[in-house]
N, C-alpha and C. Protein backbone atom coordinates (compact mmCIF):
# COMPACT_ATOMS: atom_id res chain seq x y z
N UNK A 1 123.89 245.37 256.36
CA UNK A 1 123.78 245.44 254.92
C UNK A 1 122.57 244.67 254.42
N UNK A 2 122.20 243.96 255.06
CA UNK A 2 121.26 242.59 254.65
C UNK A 2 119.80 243.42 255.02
N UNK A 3 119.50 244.19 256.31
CA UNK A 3 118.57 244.99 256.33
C UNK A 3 118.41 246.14 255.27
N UNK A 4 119.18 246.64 254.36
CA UNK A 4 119.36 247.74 253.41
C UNK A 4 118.98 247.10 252.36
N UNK A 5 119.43 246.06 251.81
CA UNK A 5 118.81 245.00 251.18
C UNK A 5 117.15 244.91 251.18
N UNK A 6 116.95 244.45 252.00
CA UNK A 6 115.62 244.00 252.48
C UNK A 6 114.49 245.18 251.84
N UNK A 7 114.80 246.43 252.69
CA UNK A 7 114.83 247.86 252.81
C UNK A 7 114.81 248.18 251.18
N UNK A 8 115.12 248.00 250.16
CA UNK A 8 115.32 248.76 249.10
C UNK A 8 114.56 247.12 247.98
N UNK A 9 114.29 246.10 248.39
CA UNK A 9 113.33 245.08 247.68
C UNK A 9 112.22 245.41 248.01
N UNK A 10 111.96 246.10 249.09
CA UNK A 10 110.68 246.50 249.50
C UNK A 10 109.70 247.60 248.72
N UNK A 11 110.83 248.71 248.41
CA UNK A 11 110.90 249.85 248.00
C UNK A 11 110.63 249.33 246.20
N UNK A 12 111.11 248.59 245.71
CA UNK A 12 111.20 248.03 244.10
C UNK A 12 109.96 247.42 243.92
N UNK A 13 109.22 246.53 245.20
CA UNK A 13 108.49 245.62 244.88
C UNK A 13 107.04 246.85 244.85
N UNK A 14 107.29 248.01 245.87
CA UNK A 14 106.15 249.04 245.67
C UNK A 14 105.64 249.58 244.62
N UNK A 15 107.19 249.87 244.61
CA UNK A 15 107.16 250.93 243.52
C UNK A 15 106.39 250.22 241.93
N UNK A 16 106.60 249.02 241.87
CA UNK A 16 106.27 248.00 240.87
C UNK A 16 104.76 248.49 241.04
N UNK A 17 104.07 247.88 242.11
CA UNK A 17 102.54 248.05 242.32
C UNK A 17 102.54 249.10 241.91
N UNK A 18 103.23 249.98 242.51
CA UNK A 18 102.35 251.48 242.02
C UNK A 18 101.79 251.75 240.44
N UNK A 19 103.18 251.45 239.61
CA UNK A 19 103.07 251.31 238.13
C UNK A 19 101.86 250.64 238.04
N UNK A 20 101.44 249.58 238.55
CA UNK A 20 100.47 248.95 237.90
C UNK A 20 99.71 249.51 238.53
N UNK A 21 99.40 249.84 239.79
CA UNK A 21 98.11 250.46 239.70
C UNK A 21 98.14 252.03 238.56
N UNK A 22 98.79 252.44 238.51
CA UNK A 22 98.40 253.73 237.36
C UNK A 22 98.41 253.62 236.36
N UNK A 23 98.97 252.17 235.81
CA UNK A 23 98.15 251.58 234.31
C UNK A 23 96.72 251.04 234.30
N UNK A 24 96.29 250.47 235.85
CA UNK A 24 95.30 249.84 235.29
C UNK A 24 94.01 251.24 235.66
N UNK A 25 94.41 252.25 236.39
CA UNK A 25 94.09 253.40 236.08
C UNK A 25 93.39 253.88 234.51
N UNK A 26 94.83 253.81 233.83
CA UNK A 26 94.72 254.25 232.86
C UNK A 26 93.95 253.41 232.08
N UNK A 27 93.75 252.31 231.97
CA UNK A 27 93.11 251.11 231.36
C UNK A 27 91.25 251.78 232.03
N UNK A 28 91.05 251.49 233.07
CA UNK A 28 89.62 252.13 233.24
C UNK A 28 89.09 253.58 232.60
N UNK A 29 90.18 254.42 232.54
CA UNK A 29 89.87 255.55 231.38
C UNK A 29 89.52 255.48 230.12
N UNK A 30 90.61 254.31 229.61
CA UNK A 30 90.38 253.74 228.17
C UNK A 30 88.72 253.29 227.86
N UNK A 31 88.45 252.26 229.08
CA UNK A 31 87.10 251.38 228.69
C UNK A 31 86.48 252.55 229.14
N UNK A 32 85.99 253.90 230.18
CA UNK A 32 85.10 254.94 230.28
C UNK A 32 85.27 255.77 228.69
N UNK A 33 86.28 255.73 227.84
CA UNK A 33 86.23 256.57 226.56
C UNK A 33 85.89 255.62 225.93
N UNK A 34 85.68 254.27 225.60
CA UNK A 34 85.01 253.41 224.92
C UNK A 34 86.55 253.22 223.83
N UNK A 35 87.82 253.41 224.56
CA UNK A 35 88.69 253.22 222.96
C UNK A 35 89.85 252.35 223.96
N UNK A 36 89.91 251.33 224.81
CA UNK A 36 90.30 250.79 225.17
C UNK A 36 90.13 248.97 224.50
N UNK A 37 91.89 248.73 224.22
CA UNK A 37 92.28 247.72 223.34
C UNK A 37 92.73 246.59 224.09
N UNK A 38 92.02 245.18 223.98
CA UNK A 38 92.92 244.16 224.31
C UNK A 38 94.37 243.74 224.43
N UNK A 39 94.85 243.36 225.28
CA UNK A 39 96.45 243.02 225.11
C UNK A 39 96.81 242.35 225.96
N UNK A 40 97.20 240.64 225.38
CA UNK A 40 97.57 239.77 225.97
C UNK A 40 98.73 239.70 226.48
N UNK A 41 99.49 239.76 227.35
CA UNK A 41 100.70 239.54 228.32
C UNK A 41 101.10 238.84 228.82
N UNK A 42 102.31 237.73 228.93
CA UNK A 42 102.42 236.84 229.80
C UNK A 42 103.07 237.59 231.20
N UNK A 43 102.85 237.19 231.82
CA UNK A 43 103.37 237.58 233.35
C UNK A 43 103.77 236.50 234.87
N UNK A 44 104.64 236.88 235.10
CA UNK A 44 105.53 235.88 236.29
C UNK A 44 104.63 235.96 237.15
N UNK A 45 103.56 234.82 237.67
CA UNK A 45 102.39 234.66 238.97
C UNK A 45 103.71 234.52 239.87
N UNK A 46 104.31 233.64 240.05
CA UNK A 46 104.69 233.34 240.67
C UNK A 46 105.65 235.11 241.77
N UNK A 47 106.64 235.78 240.45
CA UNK A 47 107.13 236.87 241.20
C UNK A 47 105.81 237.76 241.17
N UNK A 48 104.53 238.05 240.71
CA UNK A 48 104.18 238.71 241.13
C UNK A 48 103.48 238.58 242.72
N UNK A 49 103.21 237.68 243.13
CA UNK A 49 103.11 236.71 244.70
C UNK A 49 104.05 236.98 245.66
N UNK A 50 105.05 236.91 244.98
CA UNK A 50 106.81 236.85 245.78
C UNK A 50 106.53 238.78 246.44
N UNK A 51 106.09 239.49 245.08
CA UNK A 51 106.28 240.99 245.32
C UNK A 51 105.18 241.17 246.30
N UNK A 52 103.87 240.74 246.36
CA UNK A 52 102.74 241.19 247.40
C UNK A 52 103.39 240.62 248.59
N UNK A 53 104.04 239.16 249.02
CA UNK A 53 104.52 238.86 250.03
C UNK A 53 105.54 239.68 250.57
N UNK A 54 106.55 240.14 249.92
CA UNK A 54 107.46 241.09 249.87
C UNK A 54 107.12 242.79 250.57
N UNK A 55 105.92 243.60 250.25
CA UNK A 55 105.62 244.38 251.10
C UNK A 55 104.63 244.34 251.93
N UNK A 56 104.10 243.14 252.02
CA UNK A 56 102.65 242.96 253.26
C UNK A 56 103.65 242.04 254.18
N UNK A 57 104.81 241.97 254.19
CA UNK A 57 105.48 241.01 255.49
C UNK A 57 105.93 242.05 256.43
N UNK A 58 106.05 242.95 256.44
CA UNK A 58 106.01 243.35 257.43
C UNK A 58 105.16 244.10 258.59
N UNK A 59 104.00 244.03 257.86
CA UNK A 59 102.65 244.47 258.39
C UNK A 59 102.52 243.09 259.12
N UNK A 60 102.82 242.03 258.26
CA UNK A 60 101.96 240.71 258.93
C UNK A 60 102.74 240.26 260.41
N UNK A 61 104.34 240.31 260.07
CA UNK A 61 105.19 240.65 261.15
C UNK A 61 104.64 241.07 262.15
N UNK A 62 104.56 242.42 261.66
CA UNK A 62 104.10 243.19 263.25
C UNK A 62 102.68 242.94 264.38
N UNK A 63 102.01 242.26 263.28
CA UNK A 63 100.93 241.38 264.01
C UNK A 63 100.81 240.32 264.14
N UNK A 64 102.16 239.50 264.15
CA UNK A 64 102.33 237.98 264.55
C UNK A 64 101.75 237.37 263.74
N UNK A 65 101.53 237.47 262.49
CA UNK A 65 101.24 236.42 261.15
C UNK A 65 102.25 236.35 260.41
N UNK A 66 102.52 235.03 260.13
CA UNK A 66 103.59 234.43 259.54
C UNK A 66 103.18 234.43 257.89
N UNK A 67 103.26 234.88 256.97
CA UNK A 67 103.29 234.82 255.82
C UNK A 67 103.48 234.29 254.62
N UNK A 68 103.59 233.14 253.71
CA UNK A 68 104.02 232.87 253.03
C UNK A 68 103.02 232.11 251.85
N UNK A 69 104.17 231.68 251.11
CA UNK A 69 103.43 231.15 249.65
C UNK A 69 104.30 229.69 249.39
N UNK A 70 102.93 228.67 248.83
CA UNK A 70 103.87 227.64 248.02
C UNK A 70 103.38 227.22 246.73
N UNK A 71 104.25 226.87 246.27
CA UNK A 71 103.76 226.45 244.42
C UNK A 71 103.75 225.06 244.46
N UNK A 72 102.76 224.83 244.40
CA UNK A 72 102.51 223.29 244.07
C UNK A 72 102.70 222.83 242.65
N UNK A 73 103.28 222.16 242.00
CA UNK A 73 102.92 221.47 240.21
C UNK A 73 103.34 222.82 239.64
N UNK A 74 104.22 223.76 239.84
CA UNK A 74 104.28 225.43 239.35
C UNK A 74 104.88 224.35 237.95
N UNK A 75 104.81 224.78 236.64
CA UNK A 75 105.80 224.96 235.75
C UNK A 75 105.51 226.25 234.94
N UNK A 76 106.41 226.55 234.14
CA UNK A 76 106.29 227.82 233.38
C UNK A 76 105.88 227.60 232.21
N UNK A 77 105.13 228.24 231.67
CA UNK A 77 105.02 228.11 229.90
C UNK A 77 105.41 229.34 229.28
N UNK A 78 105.89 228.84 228.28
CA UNK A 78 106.60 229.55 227.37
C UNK A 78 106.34 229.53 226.04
């Protein structure tokens, strides 16, 4: 069950990238039509880190690199 798990965070954390890559797609269309608008966002560094570690571990796995991340002084602002 814990591999199905694993298996389907993998699948969420992609699928996430993907979205963003076909916004920021869409964002380079915007600035090539010259009608592309600023927009400030806050966003989780931290899970977005968690998600790249999340589908490059098992590539790194398979070539004997150990993977990981640490947050030093992390706090959040809000």
């Amino acid at each position: 069950m814990e591999g199905l798990k694993k298996i389907i965070d993998i699948i969420k954390a992609s699928s996430e990238m993907l979205l963003s890559i076909v916004q920021d797609l869409l964002d380079f269309a915007q600035i090539k039509a010259g009608k592309f608008r600023k927009s400030g966002e806050w966003f989780d560094i931290k899970k977005a880190v968690e998600g790249v570690i999340c589908i490059q571990a098992q590539q790194a796995k398979a070539k004997g690199i150990e993977l990981t991340a640490k947050f030093n002084n992390f706090t959040e602002l809000t």
